[in-house]
C-alpha atoms as a PDB file:
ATOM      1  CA  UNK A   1     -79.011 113.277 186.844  1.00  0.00           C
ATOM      2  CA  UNK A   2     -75.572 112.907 185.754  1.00  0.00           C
ATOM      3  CA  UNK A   3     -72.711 113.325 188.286  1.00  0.00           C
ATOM      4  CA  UNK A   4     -69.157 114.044 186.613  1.00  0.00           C
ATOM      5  CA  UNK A   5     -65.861 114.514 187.957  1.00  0.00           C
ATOM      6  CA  UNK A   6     -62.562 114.833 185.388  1.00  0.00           C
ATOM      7  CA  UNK A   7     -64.613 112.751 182.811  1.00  0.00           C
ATOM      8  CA  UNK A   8     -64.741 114.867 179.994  1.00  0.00           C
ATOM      9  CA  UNK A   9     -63.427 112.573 177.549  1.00  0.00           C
ATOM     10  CA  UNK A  10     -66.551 110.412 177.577  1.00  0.00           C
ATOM     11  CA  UNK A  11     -68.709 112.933 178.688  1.00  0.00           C
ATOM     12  CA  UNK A  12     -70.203 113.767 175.278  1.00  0.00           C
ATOM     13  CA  UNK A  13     -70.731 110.223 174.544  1.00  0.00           C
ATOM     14  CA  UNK A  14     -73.113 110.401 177.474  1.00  0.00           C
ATOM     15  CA  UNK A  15     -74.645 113.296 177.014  1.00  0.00           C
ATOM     16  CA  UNK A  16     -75.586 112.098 172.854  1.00  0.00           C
ATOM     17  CA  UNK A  17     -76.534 108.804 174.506  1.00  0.00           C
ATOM     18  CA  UNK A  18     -79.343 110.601 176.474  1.00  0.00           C
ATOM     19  CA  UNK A  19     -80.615 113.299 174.048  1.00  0.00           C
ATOM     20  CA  UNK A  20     -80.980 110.587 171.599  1.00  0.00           C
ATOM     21  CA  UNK A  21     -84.277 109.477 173.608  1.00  0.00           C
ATOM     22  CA  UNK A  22     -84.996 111.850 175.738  1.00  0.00           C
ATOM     23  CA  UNK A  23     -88.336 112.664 176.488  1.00  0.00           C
ATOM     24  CA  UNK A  24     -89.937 116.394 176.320  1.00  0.00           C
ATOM     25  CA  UNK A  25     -88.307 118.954 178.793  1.00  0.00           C
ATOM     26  CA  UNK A  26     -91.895 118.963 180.599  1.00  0.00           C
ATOM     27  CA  UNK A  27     -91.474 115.359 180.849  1.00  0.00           C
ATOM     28  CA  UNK A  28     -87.783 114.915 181.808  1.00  0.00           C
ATOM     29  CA  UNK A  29     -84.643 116.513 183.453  1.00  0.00           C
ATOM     30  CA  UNK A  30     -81.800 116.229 181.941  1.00  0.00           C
ATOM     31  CA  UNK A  31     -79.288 117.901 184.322  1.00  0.00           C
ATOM     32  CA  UNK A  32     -75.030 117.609 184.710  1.00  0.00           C
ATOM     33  CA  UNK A  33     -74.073 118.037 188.809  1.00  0.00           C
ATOM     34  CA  UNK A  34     -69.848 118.628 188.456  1.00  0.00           C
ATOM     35  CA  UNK A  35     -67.908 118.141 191.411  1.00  0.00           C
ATOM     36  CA  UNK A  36     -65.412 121.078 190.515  1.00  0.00           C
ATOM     37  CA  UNK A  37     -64.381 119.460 187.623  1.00  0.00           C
ATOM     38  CA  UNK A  38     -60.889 120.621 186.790  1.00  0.00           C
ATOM     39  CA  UNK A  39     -59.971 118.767 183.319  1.00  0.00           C
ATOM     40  CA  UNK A  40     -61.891 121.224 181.222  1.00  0.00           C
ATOM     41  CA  UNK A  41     -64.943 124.001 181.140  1.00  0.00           C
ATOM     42  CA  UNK A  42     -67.658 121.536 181.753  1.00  0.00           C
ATOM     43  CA  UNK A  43     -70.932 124.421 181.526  1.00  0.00           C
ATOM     44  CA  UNK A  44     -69.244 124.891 178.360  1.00  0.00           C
ATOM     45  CA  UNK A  45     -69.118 121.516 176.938  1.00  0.00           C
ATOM     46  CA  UNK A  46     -72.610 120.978 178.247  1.00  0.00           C
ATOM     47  CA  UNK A  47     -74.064 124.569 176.943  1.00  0.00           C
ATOM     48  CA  UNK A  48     -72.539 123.675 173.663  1.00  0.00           C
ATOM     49  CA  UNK A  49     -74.103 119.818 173.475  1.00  0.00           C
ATOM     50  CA  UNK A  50     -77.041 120.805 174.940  1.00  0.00           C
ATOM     51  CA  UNK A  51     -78.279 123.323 173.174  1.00  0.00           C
ATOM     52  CA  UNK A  52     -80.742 124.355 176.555  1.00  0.00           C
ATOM     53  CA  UNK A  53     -81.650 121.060 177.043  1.00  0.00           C
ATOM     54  CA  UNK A  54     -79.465 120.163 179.438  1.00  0.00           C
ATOM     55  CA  UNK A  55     -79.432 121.945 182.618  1.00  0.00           C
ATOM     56  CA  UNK A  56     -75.531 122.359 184.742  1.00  0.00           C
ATOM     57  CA  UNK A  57     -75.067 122.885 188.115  1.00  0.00           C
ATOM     58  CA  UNK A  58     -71.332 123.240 189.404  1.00  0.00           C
ATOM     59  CA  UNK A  59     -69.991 122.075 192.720  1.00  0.00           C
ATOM     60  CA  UNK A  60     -68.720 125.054 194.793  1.00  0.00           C
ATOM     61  CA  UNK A  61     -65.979 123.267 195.838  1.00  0.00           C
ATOM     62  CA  UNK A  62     -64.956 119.337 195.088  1.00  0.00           C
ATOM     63  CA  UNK A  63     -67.169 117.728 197.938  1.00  0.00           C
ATOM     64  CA  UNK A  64     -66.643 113.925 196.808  1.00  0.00           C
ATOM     65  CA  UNK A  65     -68.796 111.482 195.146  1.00  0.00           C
ATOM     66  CA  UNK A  66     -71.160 110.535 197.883  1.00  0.00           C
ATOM     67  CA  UNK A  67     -71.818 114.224 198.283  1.00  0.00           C
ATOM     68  CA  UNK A  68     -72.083 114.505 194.388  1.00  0.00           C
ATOM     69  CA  UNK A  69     -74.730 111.932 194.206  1.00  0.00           C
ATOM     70  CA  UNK A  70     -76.706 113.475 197.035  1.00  0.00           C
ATOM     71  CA  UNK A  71     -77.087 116.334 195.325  1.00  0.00           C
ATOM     72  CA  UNK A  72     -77.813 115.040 192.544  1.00  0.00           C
ATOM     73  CA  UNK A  73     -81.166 113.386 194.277  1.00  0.00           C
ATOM     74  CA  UNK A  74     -81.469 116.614 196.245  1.00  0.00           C
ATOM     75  CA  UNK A  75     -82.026 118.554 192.746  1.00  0.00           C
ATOM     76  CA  UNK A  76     -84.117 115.698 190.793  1.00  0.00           C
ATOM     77  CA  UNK A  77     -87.060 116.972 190.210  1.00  0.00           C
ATOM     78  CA  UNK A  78     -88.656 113.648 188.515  1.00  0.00           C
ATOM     79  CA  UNK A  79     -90.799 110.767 190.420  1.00  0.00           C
ATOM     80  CA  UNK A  80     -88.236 108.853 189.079  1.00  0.00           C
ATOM     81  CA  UNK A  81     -84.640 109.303 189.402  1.00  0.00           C
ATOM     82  CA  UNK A  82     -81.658 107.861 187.365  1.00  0.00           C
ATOM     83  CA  UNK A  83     -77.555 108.899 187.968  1.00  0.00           C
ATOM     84  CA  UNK A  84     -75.939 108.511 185.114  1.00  0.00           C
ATOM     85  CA  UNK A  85     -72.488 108.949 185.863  1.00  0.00           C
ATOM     86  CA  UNK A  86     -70.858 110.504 183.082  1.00  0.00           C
ATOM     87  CA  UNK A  87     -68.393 108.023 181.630  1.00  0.00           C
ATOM     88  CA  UNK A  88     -71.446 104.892 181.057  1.00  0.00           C
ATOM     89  CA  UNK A  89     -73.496 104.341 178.892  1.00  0.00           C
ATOM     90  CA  UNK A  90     -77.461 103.958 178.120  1.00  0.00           C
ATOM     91  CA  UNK A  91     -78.756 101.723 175.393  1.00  0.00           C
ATOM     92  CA  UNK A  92     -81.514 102.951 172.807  1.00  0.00           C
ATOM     93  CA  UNK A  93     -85.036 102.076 174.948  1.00  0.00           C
ATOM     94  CA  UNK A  94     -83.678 102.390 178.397  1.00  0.00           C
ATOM     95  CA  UNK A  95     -86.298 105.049 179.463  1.00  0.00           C
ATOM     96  CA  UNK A  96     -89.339 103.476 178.064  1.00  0.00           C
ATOM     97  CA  UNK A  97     -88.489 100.079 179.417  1.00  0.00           C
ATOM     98  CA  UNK A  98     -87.991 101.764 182.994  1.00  0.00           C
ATOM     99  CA  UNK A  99     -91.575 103.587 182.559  1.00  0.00           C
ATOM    100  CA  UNK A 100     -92.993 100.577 181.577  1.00  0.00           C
ATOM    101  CA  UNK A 101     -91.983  98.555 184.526  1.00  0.00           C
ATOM    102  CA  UNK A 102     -93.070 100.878 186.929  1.00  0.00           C
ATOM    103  CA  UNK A 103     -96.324 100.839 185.386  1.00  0.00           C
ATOM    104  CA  UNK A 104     -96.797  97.123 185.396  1.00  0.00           C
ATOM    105  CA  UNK A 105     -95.142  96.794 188.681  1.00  0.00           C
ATOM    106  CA  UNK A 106     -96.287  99.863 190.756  1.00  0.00           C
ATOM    107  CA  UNK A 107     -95.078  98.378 194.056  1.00  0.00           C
ATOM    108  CA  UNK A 108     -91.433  98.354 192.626  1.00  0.00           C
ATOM    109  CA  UNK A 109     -89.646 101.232 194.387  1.00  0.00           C
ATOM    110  CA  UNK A 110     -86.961 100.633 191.912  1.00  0.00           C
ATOM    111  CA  UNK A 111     -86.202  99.090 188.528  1.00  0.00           C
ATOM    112  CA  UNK A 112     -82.725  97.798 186.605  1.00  0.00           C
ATOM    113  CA  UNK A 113     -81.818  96.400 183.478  1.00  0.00           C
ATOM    114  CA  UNK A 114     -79.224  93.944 182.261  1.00  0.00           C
ATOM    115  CA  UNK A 115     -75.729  95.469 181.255  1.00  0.00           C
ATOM    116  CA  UNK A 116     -72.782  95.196 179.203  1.00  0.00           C
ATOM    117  CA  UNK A 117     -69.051  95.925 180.271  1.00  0.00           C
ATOM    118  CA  UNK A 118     -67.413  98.486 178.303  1.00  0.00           C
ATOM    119  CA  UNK A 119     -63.678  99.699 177.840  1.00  0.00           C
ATOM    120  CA  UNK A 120     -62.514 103.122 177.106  1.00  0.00           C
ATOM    121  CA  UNK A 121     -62.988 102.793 173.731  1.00  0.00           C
ATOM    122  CA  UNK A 122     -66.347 101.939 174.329  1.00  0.00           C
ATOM    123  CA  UNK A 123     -66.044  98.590 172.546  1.00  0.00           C
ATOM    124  CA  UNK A 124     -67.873  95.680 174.414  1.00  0.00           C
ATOM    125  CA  UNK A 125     -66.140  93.944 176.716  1.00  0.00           C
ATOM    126  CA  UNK A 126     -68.579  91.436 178.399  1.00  0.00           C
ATOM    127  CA  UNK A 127     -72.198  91.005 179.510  1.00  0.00           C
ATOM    128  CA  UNK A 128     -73.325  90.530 182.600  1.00  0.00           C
ATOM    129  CA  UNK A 129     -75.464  87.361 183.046  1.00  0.00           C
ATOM    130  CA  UNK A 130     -78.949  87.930 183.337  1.00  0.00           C
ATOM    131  CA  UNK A 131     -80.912  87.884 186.438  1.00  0.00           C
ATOM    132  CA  UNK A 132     -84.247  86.532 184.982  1.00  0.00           C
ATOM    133  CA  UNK A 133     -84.980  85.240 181.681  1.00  0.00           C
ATOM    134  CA  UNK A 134     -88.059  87.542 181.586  1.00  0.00           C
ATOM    135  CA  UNK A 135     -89.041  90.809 183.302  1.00  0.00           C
ATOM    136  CA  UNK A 136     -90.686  91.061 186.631  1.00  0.00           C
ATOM    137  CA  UNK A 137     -90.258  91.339 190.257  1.00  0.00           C
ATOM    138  CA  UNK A 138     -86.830  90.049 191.254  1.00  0.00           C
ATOM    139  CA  UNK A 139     -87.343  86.501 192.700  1.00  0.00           C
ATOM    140  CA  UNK A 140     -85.593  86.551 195.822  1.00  0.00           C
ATOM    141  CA  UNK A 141     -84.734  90.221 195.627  1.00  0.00           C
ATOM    142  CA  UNK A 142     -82.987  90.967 199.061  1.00  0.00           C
ATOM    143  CA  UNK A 143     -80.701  87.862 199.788  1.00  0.00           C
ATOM    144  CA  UNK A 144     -79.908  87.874 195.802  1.00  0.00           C
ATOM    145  CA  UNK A 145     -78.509  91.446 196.049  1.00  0.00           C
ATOM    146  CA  UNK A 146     -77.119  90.621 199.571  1.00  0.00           C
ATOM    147  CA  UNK A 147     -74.919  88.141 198.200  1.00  0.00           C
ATOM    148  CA  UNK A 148     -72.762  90.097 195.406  1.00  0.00           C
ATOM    149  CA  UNK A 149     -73.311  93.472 193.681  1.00  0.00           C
ATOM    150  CA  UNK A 150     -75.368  92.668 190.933  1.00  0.00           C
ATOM    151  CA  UNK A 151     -76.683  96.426 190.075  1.00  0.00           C
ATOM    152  CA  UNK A 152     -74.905  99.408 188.975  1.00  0.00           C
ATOM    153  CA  UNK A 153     -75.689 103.112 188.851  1.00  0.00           C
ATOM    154  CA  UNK A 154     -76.283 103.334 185.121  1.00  0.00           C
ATOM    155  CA  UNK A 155     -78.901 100.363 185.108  1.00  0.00           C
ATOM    156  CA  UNK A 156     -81.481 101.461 187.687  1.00  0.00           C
ATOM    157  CA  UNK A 157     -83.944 103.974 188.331  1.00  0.00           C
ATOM    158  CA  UNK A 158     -85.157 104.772 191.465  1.00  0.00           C
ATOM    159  CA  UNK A 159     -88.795 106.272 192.511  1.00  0.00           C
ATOM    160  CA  UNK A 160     -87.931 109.579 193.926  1.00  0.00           C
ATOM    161  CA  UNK A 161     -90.337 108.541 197.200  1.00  0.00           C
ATOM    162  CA  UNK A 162     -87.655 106.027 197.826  1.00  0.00           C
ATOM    163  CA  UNK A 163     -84.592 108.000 198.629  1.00  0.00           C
ATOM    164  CA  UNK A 164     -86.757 110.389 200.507  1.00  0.00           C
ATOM    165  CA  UNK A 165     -87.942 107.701 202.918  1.00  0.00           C
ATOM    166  CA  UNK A 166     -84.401 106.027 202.765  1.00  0.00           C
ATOM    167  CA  UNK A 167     -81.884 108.415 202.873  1.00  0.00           C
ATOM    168  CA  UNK A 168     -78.658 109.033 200.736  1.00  0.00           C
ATOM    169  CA  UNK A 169     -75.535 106.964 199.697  1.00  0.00           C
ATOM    170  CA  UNK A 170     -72.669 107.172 202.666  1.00  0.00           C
ATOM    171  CA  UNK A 171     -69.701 105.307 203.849  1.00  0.00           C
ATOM    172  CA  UNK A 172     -67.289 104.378 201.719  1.00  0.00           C
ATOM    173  CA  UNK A 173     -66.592 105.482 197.984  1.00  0.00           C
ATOM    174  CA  UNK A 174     -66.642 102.172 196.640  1.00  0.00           C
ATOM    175  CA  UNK A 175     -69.699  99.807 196.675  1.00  0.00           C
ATOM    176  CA  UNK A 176     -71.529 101.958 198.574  1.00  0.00           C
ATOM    177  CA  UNK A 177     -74.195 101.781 195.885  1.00  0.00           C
ATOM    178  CA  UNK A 178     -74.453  98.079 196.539  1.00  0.00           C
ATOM    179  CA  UNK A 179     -75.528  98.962 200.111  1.00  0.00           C
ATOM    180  CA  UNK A 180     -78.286 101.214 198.911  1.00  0.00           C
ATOM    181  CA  UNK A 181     -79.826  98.888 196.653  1.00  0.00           C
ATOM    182  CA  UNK A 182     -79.765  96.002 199.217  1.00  0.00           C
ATOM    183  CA  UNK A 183     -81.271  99.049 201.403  1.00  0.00           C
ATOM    184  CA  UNK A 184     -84.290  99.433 199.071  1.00  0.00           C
ATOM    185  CA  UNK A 185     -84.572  95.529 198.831  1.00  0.00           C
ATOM    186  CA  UNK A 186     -85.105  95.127 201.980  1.00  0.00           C
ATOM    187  CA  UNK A 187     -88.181  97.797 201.998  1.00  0.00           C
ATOM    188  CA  UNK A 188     -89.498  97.333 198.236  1.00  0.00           C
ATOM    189  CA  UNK A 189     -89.699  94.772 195.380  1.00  0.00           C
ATOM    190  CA  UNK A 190     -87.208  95.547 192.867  1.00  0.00           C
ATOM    191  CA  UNK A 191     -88.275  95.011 189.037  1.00  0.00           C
ATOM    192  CA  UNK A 192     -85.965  93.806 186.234  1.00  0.00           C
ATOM    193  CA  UNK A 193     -85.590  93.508 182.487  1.00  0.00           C
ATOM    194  CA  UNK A 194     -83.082  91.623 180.535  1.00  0.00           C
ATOM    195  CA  UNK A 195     -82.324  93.277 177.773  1.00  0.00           C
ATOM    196  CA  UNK A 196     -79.038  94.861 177.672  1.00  0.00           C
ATOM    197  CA  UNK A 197     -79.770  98.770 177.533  1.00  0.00           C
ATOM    198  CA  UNK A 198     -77.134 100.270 179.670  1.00  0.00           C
ATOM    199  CA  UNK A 199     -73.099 100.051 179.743  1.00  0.00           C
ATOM    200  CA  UNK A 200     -70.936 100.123 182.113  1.00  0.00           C
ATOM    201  CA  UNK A 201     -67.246 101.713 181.972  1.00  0.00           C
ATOM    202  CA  UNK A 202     -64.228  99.970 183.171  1.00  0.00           C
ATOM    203  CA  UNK A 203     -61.007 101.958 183.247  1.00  0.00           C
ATOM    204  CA  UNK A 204     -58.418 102.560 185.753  1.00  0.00           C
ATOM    205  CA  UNK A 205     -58.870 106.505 185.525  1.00  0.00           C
ATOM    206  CA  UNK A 206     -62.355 106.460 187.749  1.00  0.00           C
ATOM    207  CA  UNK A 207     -62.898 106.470 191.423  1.00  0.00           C
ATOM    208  CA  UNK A 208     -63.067 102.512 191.518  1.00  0.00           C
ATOM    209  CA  UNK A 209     -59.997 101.848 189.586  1.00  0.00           C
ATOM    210  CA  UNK A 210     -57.717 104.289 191.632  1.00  0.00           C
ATOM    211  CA  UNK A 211     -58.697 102.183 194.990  1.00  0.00           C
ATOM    212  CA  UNK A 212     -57.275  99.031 193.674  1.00  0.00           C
ATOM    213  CA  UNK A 213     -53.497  99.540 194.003  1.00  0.00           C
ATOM    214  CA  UNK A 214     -54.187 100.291 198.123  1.00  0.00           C
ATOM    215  CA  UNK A 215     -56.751  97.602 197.936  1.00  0.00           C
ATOM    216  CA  UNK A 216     -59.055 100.269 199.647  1.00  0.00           C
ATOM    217  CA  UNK A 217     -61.755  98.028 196.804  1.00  0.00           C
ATOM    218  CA  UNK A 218     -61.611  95.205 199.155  1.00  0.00           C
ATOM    219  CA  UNK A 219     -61.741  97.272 202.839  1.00  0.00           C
ATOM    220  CA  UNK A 220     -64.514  99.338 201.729  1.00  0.00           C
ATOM    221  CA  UNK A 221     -66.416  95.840 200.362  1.00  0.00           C
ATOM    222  CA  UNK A 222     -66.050  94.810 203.988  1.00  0.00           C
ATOM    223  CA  UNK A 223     -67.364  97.881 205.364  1.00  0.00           C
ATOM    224  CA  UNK A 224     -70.778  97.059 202.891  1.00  0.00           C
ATOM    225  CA  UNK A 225     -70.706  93.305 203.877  1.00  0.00           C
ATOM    226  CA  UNK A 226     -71.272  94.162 207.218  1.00  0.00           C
ATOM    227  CA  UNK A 227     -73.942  96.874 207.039  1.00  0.00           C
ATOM    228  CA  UNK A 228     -75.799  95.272 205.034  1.00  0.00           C
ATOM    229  CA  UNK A 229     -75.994  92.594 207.429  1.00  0.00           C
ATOM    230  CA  UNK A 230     -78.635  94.583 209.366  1.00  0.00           C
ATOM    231  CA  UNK A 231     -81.667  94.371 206.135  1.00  0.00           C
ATOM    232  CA  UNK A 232     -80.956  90.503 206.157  1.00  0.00           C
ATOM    233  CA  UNK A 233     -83.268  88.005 208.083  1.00  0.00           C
ATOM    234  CA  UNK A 234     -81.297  86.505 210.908  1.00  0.00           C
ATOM    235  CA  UNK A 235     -81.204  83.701 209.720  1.00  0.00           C
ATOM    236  CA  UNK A 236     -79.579  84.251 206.757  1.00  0.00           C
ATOM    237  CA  UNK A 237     -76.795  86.281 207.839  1.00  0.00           C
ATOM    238  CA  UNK A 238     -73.749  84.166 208.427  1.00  0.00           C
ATOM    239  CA  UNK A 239     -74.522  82.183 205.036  1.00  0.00           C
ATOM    240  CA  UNK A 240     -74.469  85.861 202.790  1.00  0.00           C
ATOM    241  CA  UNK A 241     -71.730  86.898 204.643  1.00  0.00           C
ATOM    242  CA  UNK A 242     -69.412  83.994 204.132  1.00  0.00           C
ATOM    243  CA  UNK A 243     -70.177  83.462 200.835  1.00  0.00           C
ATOM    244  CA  UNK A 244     -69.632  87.437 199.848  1.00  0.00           C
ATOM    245  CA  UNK A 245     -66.421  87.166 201.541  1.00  0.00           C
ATOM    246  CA  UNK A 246     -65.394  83.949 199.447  1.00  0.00           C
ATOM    247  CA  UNK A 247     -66.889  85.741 196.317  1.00  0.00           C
ATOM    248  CA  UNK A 248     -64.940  89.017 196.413  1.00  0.00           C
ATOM    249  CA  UNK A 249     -61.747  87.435 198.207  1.00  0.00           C
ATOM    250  CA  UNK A 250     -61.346  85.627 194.694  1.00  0.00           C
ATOM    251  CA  UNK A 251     -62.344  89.121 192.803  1.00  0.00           C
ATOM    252  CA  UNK A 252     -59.319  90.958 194.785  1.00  0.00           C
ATOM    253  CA  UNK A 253     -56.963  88.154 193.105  1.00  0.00           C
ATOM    254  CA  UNK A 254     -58.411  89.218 189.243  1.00  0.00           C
ATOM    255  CA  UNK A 255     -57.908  92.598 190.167  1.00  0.00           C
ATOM    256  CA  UNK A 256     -53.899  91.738 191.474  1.00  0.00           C
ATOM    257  CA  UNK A 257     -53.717  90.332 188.080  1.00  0.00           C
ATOM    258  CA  UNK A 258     -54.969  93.546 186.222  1.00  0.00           C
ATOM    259  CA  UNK A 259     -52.456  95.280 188.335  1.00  0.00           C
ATOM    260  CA  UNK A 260     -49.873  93.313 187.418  1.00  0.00           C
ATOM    261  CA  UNK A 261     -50.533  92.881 183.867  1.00  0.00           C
ATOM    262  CA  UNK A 262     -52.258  95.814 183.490  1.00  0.00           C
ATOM    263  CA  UNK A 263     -50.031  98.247 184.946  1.00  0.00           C
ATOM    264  CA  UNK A 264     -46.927  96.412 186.273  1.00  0.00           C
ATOM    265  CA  UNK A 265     -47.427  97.745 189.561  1.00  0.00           C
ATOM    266  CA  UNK A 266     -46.116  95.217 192.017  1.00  0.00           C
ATOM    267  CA  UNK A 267     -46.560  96.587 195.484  1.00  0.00           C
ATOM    268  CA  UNK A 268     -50.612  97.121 194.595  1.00  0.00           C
ATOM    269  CA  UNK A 269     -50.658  93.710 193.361  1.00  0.00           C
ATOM    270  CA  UNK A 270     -49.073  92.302 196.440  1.00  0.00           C
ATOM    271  CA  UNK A 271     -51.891  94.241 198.952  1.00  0.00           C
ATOM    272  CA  UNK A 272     -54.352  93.410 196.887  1.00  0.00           C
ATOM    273  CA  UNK A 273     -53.348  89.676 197.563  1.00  0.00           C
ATOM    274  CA  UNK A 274     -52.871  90.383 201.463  1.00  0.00           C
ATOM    275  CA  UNK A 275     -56.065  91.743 201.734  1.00  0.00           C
ATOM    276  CA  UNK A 276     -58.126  88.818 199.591  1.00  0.00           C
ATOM    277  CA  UNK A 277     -56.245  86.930 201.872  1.00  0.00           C
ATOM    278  CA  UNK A 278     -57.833  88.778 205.086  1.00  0.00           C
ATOM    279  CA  UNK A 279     -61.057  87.544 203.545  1.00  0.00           C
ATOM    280  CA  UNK A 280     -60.992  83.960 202.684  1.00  0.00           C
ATOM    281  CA  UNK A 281     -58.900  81.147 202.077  1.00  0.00           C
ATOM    282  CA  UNK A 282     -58.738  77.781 199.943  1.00  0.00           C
ATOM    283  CA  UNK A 283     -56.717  75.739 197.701  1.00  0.00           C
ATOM    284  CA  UNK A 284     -57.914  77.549 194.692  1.00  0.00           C
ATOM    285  CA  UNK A 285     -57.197  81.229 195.960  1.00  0.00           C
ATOM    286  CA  UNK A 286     -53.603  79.706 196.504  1.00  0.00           C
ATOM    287  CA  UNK A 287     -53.104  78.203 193.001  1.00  0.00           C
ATOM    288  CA  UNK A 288     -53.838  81.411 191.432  1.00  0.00           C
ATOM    289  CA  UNK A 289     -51.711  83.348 193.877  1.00  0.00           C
ATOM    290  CA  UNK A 290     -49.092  81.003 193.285  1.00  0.00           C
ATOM    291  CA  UNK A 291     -49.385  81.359 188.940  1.00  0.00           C
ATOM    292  CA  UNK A 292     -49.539  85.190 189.710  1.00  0.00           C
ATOM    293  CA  UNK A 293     -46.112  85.256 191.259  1.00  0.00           C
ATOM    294  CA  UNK A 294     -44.832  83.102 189.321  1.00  0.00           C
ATOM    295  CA  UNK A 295     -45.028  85.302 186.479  1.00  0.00           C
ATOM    296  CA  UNK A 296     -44.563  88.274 188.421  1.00  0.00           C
ATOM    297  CA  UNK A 297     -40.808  86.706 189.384  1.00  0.00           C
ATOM    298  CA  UNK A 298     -40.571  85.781 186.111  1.00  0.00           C
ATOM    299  CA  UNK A 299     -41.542  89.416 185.000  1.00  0.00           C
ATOM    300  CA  UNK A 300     -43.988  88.051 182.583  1.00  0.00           C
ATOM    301  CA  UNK A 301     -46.290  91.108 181.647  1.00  0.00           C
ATOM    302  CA  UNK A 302     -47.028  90.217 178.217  1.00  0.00           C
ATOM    303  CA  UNK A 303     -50.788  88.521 178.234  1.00  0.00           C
ATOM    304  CA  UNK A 304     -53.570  91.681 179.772  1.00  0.00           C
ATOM    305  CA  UNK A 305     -56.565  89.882 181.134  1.00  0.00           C
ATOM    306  CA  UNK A 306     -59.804  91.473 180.675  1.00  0.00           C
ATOM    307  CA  UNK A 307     -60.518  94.006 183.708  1.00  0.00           C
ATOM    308  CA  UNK A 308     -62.693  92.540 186.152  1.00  0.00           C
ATOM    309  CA  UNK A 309     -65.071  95.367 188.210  1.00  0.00           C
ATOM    310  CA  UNK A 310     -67.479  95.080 190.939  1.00  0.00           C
END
């Protein structure tokens, strides 16, 4: 299920990534949900890549992302369910490394894979460290994915059963995926491979990248922090939510340098700061706010940093 909003320019790339191992139509659904898309004819570009493959289904009206994804599990039809939005990535294998998991692990309610960080050109940008240095059952699945987001759409697949029992994504727009996952932790085990076979897309353009100049990144973190606190053992609480706060708190200060750098935009790198600030404290988060406006007084915009994302 692929969920698209004003994506078309890496839309195709998608689309080819899929069709390249799809399985039989009788087998799989390969379907585009647009949330009244307005960048270009989307049933178009999909009718033309698709060939019939690929099935479209457009948004009466732009209803939002959590919205977009709920219909998008409303209309799977599969046991197993994977949103793809449509500006990542999958890697050759993805889908028969998912099956098999499931099959060795048939308690899993939900399996992910190791990822890469790409850039709009698509070109690699980092990996993400891997969880496990061979598949299986996440060790220490809930308090792991507690801590830090650690998951993203592209690299899981979900058993269909699960979002039944558990409900949609809801409230906020940005990490509330890392509250459903921590969600299905806390009910299932949680199986994981390695290998690299998904990418995900860092760019400024998408839903994530527009909340970082309001720092609406770091509120809506908060929001998560706190909900999740309710699938957590008592017990471990306090300890998962001080150290998310400390985690992210630093985060917001790489992403007031990508503002700055980035896009020279001064007031967005200054709340992103004030809010990091609302998080956590020490001597470290104050060094790096102190070489950040140093530069920024200094109107030094010549070095970009890699983008840093949830």
């Amino acid at each position: 299920m692929i969920p698209v909003y004003n994506c078309a320019g890496f839309l195709l790339e998608t689309l080819e990534a899929v069709l390249q191992q799809a399985l039989p139509p009788e087998e799989m659904q390969i379907e585009v949900v647009d949330d009244h898309s307005t960048d270009v004819d989307v049933e178009a570009l999909v009718k033309a890549m698709g060939n019939g493959r690929i099935g479209y289904f457009r948004q009466p009206e732009n209803r939002g992302s959590l919205r977009n994804f709920e219909t998008c599990i409303n209309r799977a039809k599969g046991h197993l369910v994977h949103i793809l939005h449509g500006d990542d990535l999958i890697k050759p294998g993805y889908y028969q490394a998912m099956q098999e998991l499931f099959d060795r692990y048939p308690q899993a309610g939900a399996a992910f894979c190791r990822y890469v960080y790409i850039g709009q050109s698509s070109k690699p940008l980092y990996y993400r460290d891997a969880e496990m240095e061979e598949s299986g059952i996440l060790d220490n699945g809930l308090l792991r994915l507690a801590e830090r987001q650690r998951v993203q759409f592209c690299t899981i697949t979900v058993k269909r059963e699960v979002y039944e029992k558990l409900g949609a994504f809801y409230g906020v727009d940005y990490g509330e995926d890392w509250e459903m996952w921590v969600r299905i932790a806390c009910h299932f085990p949680i199986a994981y491979i390695p290998e690299v076979l998904a990418a995900y897309r860092l760019h400024f353009a998408s839903i994530s990248g527009q909340s970082y100049a309001t720092a609406k990144n770091l509120k809506d973190l908060q929001w998560v922090m706190l909900t999740i606190q309710q699938y957590l053992p008592e017990a471990d609480r306090k300890k998962i939510l001080n150290q998310s706060m400390k985690f992210y708190a630093h985060y917001g200060i790489k992403i007031a340098n990508d503002l700055w750098y980035g896009l020279r935009n001064r007031e967005g790198t200054k709340t992103q700061v004030r809010e990091a600030l609302r998080m956590h404290r020490d001597w470290l988060m104050y060094w790096k706010i102190t070489k950040l406006y140093t530069k920024m007084a200094l109107n030094i915009t010549s070095f970009i940093p890699r983008r840093n994302k949830l």
